[in-house]
PDB file of N, CA and C in Angstrom:
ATOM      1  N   UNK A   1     -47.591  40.906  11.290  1.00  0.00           N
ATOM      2  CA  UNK A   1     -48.346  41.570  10.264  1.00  0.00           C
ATOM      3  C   UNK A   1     -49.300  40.607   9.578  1.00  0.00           C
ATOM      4  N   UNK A   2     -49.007  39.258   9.384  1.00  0.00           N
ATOM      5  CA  UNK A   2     -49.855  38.491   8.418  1.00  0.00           C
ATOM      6  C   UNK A   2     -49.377  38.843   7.367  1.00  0.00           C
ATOM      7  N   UNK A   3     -50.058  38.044   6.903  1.00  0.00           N
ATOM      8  CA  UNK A   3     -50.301  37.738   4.669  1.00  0.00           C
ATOM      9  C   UNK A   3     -51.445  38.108   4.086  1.00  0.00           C
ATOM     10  N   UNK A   4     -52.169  39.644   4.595  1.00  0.00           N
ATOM     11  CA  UNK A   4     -53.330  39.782   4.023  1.00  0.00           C
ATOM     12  C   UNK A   4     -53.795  39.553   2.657  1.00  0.00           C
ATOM     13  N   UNK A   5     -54.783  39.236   2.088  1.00  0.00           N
ATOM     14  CA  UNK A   5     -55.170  38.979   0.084  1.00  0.00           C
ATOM     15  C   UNK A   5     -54.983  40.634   0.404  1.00  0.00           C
ATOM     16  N   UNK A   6     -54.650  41.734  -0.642  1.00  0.00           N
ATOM     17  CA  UNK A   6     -54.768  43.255  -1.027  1.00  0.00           C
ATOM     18  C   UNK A   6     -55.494  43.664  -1.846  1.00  0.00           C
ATOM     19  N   UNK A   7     -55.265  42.665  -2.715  1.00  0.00           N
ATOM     20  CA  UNK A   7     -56.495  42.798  -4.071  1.00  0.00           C
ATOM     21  C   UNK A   7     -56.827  42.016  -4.903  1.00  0.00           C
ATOM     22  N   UNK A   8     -57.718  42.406  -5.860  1.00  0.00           N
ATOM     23  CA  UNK A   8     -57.424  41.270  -7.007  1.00  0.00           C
ATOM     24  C   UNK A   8     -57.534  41.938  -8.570  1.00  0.00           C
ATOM     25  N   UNK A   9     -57.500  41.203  -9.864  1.00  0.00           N
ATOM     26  CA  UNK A   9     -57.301  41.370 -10.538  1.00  0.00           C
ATOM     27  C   UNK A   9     -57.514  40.797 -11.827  1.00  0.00           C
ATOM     28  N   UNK A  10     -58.532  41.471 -12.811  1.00  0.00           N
ATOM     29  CA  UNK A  10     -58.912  40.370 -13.879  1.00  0.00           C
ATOM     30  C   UNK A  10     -58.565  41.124 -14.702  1.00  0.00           C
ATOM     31  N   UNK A  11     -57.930  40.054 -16.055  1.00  0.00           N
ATOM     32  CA  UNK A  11     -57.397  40.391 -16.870  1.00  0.00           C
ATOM     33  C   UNK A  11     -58.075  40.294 -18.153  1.00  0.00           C
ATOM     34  N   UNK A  12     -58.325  41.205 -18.870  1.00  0.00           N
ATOM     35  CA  UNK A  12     -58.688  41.435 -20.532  1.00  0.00           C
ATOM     36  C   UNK A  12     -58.318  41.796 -21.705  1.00  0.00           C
ATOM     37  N   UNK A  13     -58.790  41.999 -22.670  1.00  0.00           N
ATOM     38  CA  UNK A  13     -58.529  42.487 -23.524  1.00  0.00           C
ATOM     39  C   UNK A  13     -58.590  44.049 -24.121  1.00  0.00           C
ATOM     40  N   UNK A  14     -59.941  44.225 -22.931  1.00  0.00           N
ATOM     41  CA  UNK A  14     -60.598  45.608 -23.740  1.00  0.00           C
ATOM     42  C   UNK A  14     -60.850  45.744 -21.773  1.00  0.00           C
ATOM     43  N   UNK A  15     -59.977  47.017 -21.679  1.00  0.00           N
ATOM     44  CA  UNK A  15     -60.184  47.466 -19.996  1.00  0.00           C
ATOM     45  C   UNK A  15     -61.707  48.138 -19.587  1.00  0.00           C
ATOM     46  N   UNK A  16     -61.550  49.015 -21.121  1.00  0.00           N
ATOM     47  CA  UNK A  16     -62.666  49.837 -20.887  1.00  0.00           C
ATOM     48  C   UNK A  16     -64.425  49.267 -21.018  1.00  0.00           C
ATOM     49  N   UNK A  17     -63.989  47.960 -21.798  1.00  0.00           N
ATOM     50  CA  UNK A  17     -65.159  46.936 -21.703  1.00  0.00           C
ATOM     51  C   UNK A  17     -65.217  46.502 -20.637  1.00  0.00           C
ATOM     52  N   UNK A  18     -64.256  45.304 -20.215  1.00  0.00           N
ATOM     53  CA  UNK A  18     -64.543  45.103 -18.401  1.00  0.00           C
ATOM     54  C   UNK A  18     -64.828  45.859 -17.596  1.00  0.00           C
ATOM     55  N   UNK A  19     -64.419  47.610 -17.556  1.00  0.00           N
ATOM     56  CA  UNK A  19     -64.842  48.283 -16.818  1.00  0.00           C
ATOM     57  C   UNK A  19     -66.283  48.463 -16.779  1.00  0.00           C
ATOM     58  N   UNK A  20     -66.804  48.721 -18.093  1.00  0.00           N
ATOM     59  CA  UNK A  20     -67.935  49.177 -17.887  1.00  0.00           C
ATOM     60  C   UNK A  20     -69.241  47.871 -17.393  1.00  0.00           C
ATOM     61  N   UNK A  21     -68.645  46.736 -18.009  1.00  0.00           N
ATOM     62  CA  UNK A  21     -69.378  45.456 -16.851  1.00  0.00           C
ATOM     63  C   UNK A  21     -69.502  45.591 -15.567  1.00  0.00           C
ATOM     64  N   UNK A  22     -68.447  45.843 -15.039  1.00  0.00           N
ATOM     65  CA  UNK A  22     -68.253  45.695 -13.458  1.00  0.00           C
ATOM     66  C   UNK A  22     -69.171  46.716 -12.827  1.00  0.00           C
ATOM     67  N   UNK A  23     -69.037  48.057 -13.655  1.00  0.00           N
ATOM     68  CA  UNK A  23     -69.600  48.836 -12.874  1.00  0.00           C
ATOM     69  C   UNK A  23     -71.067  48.825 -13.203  1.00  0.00           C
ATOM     70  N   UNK A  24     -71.932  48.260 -14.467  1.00  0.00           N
ATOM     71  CA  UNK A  24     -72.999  48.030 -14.424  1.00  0.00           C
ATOM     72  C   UNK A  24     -73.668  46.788 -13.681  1.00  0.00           C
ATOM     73  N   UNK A  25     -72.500  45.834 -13.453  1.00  0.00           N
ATOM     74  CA  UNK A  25     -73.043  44.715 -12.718  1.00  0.00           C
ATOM     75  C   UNK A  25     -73.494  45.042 -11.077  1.00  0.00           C
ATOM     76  N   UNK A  26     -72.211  45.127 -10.808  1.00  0.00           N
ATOM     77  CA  UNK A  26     -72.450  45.296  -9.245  1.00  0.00           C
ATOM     78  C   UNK A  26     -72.338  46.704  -8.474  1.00  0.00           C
ATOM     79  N   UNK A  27     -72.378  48.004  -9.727  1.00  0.00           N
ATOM     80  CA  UNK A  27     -72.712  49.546  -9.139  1.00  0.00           C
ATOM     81  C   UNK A  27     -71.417  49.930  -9.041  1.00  0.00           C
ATOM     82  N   UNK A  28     -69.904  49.186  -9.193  1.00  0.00           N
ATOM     83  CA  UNK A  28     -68.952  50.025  -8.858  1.00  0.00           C
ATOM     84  C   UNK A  28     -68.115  50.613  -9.637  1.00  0.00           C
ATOM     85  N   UNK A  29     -67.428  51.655  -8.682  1.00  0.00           N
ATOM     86  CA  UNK A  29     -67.098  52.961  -9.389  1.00  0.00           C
ATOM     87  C   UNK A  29     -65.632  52.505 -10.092  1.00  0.00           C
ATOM     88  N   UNK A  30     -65.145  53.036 -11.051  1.00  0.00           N
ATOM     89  CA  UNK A  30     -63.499  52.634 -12.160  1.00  0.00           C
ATOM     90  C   UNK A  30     -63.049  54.097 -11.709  1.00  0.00           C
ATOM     91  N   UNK A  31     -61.319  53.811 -11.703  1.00  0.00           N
ATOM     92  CA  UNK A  31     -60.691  55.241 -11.819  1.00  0.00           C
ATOM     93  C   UNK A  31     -59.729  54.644 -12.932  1.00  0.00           C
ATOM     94  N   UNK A  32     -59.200  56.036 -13.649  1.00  0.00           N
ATOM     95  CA  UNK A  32     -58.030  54.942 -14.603  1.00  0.00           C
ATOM     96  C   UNK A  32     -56.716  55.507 -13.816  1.00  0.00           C
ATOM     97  N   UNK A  33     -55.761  53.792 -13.741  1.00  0.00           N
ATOM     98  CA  UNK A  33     -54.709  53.252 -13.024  1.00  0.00           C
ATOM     99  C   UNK A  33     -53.780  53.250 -14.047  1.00  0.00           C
ATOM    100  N   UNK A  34     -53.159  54.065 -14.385  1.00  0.00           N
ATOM    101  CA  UNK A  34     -51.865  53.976 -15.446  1.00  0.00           C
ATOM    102  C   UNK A  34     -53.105  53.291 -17.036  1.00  0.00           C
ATOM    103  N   UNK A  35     -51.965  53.274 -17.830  1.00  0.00           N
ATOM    104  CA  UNK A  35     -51.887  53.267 -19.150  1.00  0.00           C
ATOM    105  C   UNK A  35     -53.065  51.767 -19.494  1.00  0.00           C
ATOM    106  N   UNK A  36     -53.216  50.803 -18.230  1.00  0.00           N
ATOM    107  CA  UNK A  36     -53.592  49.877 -19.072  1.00  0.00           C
ATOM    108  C   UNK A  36     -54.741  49.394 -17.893  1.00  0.00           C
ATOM    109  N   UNK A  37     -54.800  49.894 -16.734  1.00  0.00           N
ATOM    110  CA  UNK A  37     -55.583  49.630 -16.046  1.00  0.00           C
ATOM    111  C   UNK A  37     -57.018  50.465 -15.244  1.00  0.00           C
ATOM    112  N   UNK A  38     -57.671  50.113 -15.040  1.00  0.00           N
ATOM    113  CA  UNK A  38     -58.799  50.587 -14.193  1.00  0.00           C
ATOM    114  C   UNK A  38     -58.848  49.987 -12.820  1.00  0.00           C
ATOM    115  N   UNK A  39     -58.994  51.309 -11.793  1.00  0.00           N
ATOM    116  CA  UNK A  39     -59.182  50.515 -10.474  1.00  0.00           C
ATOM    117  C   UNK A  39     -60.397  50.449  -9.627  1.00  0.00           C
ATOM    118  N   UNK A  40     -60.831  49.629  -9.401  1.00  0.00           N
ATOM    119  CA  UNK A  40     -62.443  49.837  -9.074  1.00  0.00           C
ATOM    120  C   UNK A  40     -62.893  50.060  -7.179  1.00  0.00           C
ATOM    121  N   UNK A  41     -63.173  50.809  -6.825  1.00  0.00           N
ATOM    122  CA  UNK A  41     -64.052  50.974  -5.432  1.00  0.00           C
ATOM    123  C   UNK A  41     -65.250  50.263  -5.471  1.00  0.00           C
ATOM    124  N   UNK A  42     -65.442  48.983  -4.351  1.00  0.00           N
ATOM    125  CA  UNK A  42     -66.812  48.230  -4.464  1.00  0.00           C
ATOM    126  C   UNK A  42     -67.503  48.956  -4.085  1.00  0.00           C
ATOM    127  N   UNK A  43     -67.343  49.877  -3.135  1.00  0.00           N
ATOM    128  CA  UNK A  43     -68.438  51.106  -2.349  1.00  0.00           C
ATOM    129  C   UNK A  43     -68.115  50.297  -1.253  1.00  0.00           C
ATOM    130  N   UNK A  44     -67.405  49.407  -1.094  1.00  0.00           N
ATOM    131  CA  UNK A  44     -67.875  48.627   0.763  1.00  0.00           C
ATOM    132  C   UNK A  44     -66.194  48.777   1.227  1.00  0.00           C
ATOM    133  N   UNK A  45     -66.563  48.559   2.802  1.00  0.00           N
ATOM    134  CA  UNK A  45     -65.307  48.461   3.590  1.00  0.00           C
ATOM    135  C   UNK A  45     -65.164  47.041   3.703  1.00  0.00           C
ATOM    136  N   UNK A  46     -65.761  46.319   3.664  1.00  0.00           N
ATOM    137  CA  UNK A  46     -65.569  44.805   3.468  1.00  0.00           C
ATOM    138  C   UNK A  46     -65.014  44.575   2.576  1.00  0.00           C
ATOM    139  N   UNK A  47     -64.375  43.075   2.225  1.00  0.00           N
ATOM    140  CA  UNK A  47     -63.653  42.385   1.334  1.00  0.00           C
ATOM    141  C   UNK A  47     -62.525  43.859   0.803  1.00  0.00           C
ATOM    142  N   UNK A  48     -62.177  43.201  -0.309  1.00  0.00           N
ATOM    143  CA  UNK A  48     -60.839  43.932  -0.781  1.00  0.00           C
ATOM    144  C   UNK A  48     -61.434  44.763  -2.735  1.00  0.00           C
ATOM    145  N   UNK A  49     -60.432  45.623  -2.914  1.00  0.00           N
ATOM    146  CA  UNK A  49     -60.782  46.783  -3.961  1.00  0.00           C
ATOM    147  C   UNK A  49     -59.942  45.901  -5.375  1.00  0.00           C
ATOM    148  N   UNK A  50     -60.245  45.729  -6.416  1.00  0.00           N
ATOM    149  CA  UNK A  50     -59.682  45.507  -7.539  1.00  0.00           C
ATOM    150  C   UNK A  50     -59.481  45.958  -8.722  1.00  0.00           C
ATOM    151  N   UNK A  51     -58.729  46.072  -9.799  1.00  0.00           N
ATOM    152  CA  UNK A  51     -58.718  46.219 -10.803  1.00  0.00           C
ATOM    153  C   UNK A  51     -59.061  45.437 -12.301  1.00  0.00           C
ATOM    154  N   UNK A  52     -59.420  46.096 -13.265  1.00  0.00           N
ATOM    155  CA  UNK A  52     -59.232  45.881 -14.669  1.00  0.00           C
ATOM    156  C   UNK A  52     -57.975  45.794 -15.174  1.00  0.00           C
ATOM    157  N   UNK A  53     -57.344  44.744 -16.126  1.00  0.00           N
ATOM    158  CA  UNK A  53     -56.245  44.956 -16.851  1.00  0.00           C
ATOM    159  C   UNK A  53     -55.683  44.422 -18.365  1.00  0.00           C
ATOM    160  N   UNK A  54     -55.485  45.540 -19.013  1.00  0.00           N
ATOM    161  CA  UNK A  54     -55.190  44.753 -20.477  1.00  0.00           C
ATOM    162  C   UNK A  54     -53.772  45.029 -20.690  1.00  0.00           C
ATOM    163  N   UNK A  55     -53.422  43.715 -20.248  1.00  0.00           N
ATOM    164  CA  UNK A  55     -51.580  43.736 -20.462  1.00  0.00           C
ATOM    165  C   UNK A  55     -51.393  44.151 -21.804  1.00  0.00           C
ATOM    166  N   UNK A  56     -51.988  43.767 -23.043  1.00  0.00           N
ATOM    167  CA  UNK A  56     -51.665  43.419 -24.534  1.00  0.00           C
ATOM    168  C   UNK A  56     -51.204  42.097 -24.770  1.00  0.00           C
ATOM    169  N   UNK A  57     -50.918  41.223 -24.069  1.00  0.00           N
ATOM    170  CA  UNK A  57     -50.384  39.855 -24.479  1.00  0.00           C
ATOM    171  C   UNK A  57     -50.783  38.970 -23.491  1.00  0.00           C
ATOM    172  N   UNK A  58     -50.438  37.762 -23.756  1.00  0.00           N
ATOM    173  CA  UNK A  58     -50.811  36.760 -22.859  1.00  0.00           C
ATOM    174  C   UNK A  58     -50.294  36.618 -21.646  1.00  0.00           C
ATOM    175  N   UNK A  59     -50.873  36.348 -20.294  1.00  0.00           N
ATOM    176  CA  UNK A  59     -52.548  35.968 -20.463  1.00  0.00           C
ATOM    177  C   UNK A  59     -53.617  36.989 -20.727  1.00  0.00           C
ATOM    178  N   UNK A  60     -54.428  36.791 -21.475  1.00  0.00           N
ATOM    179  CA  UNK A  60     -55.661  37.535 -21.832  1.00  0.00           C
ATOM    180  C   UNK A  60     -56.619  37.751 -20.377  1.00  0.00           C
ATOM    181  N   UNK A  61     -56.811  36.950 -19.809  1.00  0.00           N
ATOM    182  CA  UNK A  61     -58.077  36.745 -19.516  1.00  0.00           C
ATOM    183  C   UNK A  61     -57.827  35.562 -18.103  1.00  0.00           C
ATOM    184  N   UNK A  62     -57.885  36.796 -17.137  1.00  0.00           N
ATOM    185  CA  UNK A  62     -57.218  35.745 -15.757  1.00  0.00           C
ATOM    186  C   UNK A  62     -58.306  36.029 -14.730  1.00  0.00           C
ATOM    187  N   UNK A  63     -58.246  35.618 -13.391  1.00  0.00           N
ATOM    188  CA  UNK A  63     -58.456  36.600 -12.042  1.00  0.00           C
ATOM    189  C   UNK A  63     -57.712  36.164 -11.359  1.00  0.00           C
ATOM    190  N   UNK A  64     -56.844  36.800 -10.664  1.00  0.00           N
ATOM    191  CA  UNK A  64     -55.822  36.699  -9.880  1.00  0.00           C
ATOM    192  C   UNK A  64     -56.313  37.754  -8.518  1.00  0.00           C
ATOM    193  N   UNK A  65     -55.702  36.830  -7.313  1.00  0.00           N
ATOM    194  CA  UNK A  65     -55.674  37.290  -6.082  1.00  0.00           C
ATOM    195  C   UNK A  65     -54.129  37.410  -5.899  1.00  0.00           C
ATOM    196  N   UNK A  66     -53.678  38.866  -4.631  1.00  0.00           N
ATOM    197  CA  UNK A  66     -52.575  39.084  -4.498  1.00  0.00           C
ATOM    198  C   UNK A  66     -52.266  38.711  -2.733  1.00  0.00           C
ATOM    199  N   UNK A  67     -51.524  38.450  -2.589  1.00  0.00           N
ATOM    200  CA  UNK A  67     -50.867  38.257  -0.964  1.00  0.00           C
ATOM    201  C   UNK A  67     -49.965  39.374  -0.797  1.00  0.00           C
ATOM    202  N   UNK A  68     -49.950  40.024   0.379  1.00  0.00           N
ATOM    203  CA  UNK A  68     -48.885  41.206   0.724  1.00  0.00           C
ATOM    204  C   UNK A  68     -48.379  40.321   1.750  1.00  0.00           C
ATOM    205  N   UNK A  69     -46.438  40.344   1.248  1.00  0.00           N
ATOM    206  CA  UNK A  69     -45.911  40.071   1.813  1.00  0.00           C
ATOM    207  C   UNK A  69     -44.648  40.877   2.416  1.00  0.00           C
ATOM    208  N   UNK A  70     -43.563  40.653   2.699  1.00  0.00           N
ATOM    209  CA  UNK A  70     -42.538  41.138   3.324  1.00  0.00           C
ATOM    210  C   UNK A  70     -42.069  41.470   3.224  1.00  0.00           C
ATOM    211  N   UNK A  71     -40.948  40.173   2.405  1.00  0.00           N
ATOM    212  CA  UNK A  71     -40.386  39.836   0.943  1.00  0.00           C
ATOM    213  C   UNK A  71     -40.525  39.323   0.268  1.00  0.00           C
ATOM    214  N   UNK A  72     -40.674  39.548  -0.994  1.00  0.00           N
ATOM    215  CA  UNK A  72     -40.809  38.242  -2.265  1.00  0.00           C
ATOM    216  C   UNK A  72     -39.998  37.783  -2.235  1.00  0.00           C
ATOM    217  N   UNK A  73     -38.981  37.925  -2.377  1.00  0.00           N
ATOM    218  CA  UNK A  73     -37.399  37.166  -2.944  1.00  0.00           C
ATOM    219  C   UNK A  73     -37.727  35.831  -2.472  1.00  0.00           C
ATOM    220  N   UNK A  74     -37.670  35.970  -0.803  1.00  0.00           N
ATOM    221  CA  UNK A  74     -38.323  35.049   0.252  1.00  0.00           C
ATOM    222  C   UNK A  74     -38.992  33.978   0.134  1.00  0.00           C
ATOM    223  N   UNK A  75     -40.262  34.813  -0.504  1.00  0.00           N
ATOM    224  CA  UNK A  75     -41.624  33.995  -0.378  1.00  0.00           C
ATOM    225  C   UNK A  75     -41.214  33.091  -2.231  1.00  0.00           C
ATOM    226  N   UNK A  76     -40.275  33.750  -2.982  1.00  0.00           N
ATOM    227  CA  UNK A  76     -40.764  33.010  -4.068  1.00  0.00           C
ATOM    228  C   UNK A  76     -39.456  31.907  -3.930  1.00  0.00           C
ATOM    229  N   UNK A  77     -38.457  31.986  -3.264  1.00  0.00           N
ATOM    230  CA  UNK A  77     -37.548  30.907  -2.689  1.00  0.00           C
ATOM    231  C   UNK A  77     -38.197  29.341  -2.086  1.00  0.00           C
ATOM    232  N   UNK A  78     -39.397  29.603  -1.339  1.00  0.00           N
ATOM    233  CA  UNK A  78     -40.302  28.747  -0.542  1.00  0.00           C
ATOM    234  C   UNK A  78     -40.927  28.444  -1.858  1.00  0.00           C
ATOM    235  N   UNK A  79     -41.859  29.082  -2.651  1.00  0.00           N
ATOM    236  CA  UNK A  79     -42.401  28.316  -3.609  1.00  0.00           C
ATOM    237  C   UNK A  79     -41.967  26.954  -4.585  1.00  0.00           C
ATOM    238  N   UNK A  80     -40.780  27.124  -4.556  1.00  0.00           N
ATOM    239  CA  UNK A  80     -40.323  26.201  -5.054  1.00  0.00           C
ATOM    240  C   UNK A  80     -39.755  25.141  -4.384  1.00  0.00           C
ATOM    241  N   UNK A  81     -39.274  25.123  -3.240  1.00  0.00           N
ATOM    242  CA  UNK A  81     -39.568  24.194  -2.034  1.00  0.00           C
ATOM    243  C   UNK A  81     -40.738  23.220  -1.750  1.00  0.00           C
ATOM    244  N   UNK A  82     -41.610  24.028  -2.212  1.00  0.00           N
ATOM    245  CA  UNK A  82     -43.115  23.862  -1.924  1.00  0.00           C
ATOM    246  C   UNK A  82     -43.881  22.863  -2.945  1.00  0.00           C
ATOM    247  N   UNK A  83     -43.292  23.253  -4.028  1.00  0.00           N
ATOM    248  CA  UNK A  83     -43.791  22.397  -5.703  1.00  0.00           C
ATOM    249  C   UNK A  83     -44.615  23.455  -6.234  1.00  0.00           C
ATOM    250  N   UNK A  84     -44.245  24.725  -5.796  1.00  0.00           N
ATOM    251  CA  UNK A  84     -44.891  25.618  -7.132  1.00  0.00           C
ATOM    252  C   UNK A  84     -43.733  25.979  -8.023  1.00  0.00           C
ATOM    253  N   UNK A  85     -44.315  27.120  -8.391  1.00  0.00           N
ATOM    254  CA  UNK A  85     -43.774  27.807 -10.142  1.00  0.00           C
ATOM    255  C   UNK A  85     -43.834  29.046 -10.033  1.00  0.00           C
ATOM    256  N   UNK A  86     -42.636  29.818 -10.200  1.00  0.00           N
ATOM    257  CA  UNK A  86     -42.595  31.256 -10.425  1.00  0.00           C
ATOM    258  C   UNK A  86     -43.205  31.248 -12.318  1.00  0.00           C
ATOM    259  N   UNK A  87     -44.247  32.687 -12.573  1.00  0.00           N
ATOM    260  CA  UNK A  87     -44.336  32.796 -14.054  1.00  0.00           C
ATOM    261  C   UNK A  87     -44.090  33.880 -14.032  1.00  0.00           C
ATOM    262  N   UNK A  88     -43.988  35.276 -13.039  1.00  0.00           N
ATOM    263  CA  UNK A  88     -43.137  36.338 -13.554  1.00  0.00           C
ATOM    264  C   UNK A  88     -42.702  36.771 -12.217  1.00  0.00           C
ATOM    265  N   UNK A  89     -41.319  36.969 -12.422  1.00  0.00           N
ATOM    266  CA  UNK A  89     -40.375  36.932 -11.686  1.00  0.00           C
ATOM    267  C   UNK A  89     -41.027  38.921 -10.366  1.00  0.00           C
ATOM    268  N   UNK A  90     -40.154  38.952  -9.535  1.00  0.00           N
ATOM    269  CA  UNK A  90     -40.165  40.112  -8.847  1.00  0.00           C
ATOM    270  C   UNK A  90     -40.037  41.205  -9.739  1.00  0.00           C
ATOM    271  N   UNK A  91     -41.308  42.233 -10.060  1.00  0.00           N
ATOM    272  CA  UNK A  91     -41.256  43.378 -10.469  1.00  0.00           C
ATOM    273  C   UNK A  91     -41.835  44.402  -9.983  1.00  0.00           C
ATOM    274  N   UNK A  92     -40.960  45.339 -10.139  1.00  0.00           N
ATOM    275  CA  UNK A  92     -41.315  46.854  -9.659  1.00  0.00           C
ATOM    276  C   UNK A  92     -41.790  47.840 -10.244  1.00  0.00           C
ATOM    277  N   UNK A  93     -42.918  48.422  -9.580  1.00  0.00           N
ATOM    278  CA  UNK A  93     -43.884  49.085 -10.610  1.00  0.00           C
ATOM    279  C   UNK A  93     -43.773  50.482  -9.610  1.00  0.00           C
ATOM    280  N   UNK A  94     -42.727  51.361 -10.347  1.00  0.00           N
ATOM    281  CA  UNK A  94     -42.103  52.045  -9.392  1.00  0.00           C
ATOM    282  C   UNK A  94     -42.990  53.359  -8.658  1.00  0.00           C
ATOM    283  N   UNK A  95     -42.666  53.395  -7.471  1.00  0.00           N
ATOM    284  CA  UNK A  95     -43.226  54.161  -6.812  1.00  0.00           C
ATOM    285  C   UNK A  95     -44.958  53.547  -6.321  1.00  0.00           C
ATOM    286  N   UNK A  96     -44.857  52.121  -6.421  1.00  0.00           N
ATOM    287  CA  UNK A  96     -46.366  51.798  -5.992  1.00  0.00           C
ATOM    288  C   UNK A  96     -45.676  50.457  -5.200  1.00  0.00           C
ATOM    289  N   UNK A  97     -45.199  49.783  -5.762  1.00  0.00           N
ATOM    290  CA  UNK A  97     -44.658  48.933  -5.032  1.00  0.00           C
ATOM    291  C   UNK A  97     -43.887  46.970  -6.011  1.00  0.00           C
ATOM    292  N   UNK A  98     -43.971  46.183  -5.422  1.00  0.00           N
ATOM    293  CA  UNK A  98     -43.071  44.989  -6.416  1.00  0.00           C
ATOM    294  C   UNK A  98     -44.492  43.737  -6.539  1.00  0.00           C
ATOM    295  N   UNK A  99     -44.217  42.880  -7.496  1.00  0.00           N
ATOM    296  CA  UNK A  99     -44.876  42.381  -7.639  1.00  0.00           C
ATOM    297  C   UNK A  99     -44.315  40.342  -8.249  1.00  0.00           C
ATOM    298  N   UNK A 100     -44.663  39.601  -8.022  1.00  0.00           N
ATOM    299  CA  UNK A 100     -44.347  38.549  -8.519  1.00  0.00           C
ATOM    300  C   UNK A 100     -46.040  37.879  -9.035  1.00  0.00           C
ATOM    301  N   UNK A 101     -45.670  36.726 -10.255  1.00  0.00           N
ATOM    302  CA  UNK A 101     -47.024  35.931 -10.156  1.00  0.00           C
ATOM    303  C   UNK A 101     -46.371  34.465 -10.007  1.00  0.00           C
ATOM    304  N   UNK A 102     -47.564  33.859  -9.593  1.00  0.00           N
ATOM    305  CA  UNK A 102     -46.912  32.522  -9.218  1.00  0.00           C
ATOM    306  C   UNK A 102     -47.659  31.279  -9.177  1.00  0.00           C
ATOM    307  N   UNK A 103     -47.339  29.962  -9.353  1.00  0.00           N
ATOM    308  CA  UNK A 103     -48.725  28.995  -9.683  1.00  0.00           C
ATOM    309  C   UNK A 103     -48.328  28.351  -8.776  1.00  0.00           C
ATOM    310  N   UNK A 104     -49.395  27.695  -7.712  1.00  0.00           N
ATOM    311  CA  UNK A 104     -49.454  26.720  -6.469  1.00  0.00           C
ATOM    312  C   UNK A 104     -48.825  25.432  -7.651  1.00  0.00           C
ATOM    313  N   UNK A 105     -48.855  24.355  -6.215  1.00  0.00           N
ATOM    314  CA  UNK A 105     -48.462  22.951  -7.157  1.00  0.00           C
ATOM    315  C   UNK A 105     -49.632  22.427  -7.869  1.00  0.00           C
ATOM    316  N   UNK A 106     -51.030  22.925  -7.887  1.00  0.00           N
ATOM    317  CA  UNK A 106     -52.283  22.576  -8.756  1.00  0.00           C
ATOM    318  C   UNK A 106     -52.259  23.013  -9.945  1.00  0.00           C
ATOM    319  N   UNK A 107     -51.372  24.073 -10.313  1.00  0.00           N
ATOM    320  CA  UNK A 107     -51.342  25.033 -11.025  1.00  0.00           C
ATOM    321  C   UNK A 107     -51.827  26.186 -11.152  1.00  0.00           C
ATOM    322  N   UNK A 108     -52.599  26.705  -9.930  1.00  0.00           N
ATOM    323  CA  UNK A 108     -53.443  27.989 -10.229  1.00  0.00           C
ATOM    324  C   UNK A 108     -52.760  29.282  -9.610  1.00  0.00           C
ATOM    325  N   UNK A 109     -52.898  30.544 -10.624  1.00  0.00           N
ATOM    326  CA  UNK A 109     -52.350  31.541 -10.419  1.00  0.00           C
ATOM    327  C   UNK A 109     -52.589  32.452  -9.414  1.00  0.00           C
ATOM    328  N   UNK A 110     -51.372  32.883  -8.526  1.00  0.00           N
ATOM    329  CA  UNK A 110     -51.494  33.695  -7.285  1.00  0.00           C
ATOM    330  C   UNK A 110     -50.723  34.995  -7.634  1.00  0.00           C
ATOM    331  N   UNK A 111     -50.724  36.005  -6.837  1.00  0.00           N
ATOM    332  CA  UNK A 111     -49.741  37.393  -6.758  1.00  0.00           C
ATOM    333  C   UNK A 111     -49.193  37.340  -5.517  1.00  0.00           C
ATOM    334  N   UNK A 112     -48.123  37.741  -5.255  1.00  0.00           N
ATOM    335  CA  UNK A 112     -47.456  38.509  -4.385  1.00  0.00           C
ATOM    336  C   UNK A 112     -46.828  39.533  -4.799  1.00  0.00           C
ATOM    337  N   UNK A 113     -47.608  40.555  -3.359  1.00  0.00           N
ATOM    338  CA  UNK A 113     -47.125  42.135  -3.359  1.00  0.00           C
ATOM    339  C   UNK A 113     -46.459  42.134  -2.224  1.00  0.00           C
ATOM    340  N   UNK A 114     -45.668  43.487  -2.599  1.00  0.00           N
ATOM    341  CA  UNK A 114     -45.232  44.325  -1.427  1.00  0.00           C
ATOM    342  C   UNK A 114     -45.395  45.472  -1.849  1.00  0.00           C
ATOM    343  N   UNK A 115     -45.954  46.614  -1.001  1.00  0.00           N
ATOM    344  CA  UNK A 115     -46.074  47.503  -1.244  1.00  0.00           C
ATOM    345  C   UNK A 115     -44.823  48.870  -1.254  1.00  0.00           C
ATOM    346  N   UNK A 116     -44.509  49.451  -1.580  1.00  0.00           N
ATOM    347  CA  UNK A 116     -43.590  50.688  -1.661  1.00  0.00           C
ATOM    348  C   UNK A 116     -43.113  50.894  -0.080  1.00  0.00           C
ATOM    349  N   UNK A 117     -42.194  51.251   0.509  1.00  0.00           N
ATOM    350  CA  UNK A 117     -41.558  51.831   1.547  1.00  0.00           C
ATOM    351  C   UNK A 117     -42.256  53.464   1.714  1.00  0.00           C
TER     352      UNK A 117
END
């Protein structure tokens, strides 16, 4: 299967502000994604589709890329093998699928997904 990137993801304060950047910047379209997010269609089949997100707390203000993997449990076992850092553990965002975040040994922030069964 590989480790495709799935998406990505920048984080704010004000969703409906980032939204409306994105889509005046580069033409693309927002749907709203649950309570705190927007998900955007670039219009292209190339590269990958992302979202807007205002957690309410820190971090404010990220971009994060996600890896689809297998298993997390797995993959976040190796991270630390590796000299990274789990910062939020395996979560399930039910009925869409699980999620971890995680910092390489440079420190910079990654995702791993798996998607729903």
């Amino acid at each position: 299967m590989g480790n495709p990137v799935v998406h990505f993801d920048v984080g704010c304060t004000d969703s409906a502000a980032s939204r409306d950047f994105y889509q005046k910047m580069f033409d693309w379209k927002a749907e709203t994604y649950g309570p705190l997010s927007y998900k955007f269609d670039t219009g292209s089949d190339q590269g990958i589709q992302g979202f807007t997100t205002a957690l309410g707390h820190e971090p404010h203000n990220y971009v994060m890329f996600y890896v689809q993997v297998d298993d997390i449990g797995e993959k976040i076992e190796l991270i630390g093998e590796l000299g990274g850092e789990v910062m939020v553990p395996e979560t399930e965002i039910p009925g869409t699928g699980s999620f971890a975040w995680c910092k390489d040994p440079a420190g910079n922030l990654f995702g791993l997904w798996k998607a729903a069964t």
